[in-house]
PDB file of N, CA and C in Angstrom:
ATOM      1  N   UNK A   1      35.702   2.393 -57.382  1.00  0.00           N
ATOM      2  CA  UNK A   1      34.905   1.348 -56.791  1.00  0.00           C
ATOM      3  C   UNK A   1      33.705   1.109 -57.687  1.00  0.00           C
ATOM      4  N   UNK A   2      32.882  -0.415 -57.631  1.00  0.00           N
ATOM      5  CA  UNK A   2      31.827  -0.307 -58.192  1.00  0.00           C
ATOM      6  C   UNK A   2      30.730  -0.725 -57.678  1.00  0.00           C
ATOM      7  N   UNK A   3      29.534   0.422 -57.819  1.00  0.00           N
ATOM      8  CA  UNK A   3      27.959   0.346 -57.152  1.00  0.00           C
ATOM      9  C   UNK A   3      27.625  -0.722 -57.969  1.00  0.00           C
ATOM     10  N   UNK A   4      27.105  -1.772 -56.776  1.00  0.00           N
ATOM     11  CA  UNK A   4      25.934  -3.125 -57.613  1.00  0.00           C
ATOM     12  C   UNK A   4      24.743  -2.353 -57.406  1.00  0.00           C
ATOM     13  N   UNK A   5      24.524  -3.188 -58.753  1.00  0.00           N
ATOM     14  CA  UNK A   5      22.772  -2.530 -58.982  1.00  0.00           C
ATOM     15  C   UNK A   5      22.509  -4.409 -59.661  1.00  0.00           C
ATOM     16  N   UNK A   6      21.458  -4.979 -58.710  1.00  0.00           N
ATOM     17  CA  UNK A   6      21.183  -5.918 -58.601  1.00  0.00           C
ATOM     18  C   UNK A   6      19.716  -6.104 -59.692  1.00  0.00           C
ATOM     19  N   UNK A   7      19.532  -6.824 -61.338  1.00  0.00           N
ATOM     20  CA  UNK A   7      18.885  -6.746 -61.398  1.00  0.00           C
ATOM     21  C   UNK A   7      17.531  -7.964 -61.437  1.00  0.00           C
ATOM     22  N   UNK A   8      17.711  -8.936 -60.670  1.00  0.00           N
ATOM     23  CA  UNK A   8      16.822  -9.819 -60.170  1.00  0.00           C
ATOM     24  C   UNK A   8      16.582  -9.539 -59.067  1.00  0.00           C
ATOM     25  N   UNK A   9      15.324 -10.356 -58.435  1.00  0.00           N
ATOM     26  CA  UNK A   9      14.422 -10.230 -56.932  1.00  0.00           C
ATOM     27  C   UNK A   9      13.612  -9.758 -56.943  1.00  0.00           C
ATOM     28  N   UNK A  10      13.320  -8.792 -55.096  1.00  0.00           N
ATOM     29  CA  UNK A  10      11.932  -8.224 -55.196  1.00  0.00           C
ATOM     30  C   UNK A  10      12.065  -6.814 -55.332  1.00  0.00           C
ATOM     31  N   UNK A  11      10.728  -6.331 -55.781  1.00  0.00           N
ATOM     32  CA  UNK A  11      10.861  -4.786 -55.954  1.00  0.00           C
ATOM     33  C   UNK A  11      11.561  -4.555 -54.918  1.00  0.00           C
ATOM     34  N   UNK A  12      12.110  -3.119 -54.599  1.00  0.00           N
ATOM     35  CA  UNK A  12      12.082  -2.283 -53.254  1.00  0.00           C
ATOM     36  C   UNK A  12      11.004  -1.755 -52.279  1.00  0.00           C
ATOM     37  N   UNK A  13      11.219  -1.671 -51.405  1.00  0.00           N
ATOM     38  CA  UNK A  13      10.247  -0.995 -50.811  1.00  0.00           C
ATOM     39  C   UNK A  13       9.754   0.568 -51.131  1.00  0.00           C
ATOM     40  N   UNK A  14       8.121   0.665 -50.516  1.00  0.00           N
ATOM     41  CA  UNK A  14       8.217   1.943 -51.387  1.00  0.00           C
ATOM     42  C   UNK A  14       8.868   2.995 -50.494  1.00  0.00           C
ATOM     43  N   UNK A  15       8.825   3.707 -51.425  1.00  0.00           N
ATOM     44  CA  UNK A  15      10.165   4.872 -51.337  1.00  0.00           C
ATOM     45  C   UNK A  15      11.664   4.527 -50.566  1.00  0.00           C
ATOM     46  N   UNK A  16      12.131   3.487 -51.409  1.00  0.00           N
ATOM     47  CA  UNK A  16      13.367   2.787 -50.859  1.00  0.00           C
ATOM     48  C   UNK A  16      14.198   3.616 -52.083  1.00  0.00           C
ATOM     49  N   UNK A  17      15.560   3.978 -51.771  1.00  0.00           N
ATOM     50  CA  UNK A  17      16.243   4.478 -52.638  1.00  0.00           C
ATOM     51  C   UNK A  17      17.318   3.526 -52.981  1.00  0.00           C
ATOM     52  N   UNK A  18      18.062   2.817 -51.775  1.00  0.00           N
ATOM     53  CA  UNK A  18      18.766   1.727 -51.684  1.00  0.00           C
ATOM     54  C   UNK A  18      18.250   0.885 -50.940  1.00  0.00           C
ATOM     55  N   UNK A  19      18.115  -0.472 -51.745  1.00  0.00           N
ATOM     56  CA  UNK A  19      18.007  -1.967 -51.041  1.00  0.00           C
ATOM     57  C   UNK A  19      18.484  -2.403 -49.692  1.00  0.00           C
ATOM     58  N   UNK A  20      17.169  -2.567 -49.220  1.00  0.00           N
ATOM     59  CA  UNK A  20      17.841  -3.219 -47.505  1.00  0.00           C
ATOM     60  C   UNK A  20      18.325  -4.915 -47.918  1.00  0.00           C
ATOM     61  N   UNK A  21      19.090  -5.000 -47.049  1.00  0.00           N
ATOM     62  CA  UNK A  21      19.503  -6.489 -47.131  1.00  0.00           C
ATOM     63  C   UNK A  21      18.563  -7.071 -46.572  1.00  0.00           C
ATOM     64  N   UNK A  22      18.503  -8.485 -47.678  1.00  0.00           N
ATOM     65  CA  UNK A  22      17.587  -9.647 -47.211  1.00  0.00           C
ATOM     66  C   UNK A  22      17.759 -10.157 -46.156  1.00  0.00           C
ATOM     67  N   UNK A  23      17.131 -11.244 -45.772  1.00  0.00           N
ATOM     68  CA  UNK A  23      17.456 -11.841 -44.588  1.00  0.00           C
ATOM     69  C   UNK A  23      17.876 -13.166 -44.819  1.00  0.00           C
ATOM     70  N   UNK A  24      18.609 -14.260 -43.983  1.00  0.00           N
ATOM     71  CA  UNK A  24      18.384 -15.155 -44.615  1.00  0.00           C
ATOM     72  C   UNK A  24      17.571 -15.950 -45.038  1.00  0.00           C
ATOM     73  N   UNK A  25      17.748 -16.949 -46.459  1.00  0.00           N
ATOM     74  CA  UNK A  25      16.303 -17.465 -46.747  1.00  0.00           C
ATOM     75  C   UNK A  25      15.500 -16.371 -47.714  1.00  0.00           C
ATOM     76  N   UNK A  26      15.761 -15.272 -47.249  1.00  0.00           N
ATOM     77  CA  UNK A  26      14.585 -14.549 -48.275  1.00  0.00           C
ATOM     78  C   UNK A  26      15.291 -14.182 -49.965  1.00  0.00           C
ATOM     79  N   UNK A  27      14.294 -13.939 -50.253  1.00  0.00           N
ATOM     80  CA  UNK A  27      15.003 -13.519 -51.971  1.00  0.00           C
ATOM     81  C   UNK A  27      15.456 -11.817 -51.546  1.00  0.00           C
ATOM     82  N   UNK A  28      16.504 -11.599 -52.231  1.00  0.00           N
ATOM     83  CA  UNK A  28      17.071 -10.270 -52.150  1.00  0.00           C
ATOM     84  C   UNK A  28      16.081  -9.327 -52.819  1.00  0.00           C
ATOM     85  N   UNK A  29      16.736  -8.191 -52.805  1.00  0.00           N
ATOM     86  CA  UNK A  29      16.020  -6.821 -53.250  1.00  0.00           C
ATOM     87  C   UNK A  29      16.636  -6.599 -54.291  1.00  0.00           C
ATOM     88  N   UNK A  30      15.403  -6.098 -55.617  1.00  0.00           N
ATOM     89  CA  UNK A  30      16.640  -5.368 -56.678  1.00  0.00           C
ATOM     90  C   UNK A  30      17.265  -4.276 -56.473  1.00  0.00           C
ATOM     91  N   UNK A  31      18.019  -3.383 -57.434  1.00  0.00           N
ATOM     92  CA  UNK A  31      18.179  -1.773 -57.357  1.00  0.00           C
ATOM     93  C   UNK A  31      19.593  -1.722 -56.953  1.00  0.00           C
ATOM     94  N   UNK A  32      19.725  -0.508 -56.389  1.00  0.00           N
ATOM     95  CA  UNK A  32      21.080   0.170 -56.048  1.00  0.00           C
ATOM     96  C   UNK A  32      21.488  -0.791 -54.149  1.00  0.00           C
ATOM     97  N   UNK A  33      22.751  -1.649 -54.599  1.00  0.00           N
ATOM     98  CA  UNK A  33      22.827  -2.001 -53.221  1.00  0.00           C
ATOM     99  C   UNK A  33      23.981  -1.458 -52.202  1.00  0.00           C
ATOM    100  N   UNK A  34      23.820  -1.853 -50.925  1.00  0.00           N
ATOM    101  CA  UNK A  34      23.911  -0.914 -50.018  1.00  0.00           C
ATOM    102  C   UNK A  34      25.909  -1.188 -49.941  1.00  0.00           C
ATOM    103  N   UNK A  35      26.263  -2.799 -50.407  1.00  0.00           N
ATOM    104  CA  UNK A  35      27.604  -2.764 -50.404  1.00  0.00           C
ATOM    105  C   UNK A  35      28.191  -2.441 -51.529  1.00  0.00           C
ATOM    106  N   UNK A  36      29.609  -2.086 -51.658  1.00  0.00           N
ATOM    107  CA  UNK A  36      30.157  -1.775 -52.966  1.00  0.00           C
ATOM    108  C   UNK A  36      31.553  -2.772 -52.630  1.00  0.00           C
ATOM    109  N   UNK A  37      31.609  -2.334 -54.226  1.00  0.00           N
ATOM    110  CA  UNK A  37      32.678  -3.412 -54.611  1.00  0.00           C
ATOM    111  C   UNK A  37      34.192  -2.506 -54.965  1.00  0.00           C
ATOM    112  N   UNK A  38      35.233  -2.605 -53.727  1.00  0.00           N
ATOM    113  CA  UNK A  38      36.553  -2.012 -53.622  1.00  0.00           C
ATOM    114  C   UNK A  38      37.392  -2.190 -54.415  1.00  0.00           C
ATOM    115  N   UNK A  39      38.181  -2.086 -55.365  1.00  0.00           N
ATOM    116  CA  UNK A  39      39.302  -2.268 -56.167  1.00  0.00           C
ATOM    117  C   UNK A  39      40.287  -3.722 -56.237  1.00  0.00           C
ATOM    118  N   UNK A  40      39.862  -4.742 -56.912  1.00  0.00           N
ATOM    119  CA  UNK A  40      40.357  -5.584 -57.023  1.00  0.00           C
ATOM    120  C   UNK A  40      39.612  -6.756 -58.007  1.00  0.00           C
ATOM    121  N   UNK A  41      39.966  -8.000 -57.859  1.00  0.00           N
ATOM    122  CA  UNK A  41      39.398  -9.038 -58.636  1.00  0.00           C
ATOM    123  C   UNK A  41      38.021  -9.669 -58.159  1.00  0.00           C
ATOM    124  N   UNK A  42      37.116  -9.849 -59.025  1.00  0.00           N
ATOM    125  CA  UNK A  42      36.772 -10.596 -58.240  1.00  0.00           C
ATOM    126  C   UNK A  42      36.093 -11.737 -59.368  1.00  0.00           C
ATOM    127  N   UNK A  43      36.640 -12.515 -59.081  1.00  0.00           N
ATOM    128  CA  UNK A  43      35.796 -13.870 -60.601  1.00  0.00           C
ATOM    129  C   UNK A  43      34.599 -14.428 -60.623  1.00  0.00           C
ATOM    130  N   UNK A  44      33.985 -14.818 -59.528  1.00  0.00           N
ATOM    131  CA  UNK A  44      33.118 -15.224 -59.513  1.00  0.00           C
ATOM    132  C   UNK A  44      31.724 -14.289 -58.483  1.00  0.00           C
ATOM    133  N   UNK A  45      30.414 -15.117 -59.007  1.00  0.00           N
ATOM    134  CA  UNK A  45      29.848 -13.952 -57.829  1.00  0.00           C
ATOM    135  C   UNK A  45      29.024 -12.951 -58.719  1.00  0.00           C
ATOM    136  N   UNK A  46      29.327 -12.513 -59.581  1.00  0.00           N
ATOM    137  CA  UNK A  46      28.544 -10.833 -60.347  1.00  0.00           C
ATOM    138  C   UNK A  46      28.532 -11.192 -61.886  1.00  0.00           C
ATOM    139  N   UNK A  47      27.610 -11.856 -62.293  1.00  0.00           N
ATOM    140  CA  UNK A  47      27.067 -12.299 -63.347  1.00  0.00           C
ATOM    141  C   UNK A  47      26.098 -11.264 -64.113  1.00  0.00           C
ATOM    142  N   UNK A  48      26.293 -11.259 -65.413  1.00  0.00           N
ATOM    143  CA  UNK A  48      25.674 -10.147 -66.282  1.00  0.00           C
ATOM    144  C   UNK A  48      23.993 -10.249 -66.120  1.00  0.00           C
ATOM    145  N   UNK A  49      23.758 -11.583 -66.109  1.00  0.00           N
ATOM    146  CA  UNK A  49      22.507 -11.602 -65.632  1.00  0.00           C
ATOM    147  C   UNK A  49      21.800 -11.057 -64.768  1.00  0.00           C
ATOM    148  N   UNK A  50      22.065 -11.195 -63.577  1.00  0.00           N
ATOM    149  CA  UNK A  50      21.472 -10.297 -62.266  1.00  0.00           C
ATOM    150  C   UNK A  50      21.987  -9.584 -61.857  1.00  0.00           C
ATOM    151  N   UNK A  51      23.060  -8.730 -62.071  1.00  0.00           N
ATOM    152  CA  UNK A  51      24.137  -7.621 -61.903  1.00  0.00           C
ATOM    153  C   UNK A  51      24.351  -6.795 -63.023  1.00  0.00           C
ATOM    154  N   UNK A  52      24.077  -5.244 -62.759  1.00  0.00           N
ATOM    155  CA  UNK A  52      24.849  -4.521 -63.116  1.00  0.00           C
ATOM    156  C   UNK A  52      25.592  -3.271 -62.483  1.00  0.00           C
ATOM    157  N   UNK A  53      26.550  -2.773 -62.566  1.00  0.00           N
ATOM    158  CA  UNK A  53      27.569  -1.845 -61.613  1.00  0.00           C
ATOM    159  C   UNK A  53      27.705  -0.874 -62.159  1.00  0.00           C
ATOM    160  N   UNK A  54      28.188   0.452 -62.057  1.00  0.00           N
ATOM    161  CA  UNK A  54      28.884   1.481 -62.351  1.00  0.00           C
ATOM    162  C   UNK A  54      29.950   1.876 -61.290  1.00  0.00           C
ATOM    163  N   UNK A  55      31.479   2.214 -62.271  1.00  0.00           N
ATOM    164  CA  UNK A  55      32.424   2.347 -61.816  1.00  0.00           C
ATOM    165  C   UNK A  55      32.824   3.878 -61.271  1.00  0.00           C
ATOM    166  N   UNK A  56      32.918   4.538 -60.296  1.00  0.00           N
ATOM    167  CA  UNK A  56      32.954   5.521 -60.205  1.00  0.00           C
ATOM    168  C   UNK A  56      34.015   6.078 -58.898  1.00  0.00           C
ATOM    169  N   UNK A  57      34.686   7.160 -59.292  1.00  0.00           N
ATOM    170  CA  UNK A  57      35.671   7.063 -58.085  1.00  0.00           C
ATOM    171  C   UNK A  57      35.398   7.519 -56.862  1.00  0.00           C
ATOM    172  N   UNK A  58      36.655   7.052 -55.917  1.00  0.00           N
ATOM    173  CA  UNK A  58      36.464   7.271 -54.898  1.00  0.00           C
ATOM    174  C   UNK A  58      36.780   8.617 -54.296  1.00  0.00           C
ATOM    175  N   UNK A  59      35.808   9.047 -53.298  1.00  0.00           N
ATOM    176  CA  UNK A  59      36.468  10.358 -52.846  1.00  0.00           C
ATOM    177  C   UNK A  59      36.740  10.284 -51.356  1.00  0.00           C
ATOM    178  N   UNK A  60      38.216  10.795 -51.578  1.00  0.00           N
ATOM    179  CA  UNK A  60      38.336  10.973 -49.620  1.00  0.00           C
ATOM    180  C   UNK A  60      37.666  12.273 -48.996  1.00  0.00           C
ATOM    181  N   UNK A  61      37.926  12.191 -47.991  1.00  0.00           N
ATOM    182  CA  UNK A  61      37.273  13.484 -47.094  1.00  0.00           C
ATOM    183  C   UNK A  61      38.345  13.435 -45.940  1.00  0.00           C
ATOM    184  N   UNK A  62      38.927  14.492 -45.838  1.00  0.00           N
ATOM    185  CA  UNK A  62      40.070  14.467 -45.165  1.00  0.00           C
ATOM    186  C   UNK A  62      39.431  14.808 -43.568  1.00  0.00           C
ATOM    187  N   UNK A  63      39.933  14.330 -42.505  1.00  0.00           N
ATOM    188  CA  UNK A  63      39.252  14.483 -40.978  1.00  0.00           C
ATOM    189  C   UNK A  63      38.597  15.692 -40.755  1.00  0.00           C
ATOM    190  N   UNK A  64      39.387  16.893 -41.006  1.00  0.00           N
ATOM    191  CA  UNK A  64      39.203  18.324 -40.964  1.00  0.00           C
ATOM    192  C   UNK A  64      37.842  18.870 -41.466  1.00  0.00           C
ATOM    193  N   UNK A  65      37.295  17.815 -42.774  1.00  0.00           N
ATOM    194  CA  UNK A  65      35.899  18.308 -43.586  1.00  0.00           C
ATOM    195  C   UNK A  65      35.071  17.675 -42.419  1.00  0.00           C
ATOM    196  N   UNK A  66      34.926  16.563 -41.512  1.00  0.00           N
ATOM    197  CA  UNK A  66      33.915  15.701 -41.141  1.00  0.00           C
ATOM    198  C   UNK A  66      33.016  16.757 -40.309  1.00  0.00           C
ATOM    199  N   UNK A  67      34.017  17.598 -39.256  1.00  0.00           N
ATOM    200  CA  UNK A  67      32.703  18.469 -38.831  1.00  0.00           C
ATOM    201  C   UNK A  67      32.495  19.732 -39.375  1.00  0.00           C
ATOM    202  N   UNK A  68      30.918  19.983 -39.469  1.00  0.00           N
ATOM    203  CA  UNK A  68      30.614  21.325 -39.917  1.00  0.00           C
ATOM    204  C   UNK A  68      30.299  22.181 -39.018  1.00  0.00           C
TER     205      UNK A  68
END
């Protein structure tokens, strides 16, 4: 999958680690954002300009790990 890391807009908030979503109307947040991008095409939309991603895999967690 790949993490957007958005690099136009407004700072983050402080001590924001990941970007809250804008609202509508407002200008977005830069940084690490909160959706990712699942395995497939996508053409339009994620421009070198205000986007950049890292591809990194996915890990399952099988039911059995969820409780500790």
């Amino acid at each position: 999958m790949a993490i957007l890391i958005r690099k136009t807009g407004r700072p983050l908030p402080s001590g924001a680690v990941i970007a809250p979503r804008a609202r509508p109307g407002e200008l977005p947040y830069q940084g690490i954002q909160e959706d990712v991008l699942l395995p497939g095409w996508y053409p339009t939309g994620y421009n070198a300009f205000d986007w950049d991603w890292a591809i990194v895999p996915q890990t399952v967690i099988p039911p059995e790990m969820w409780e500790s």
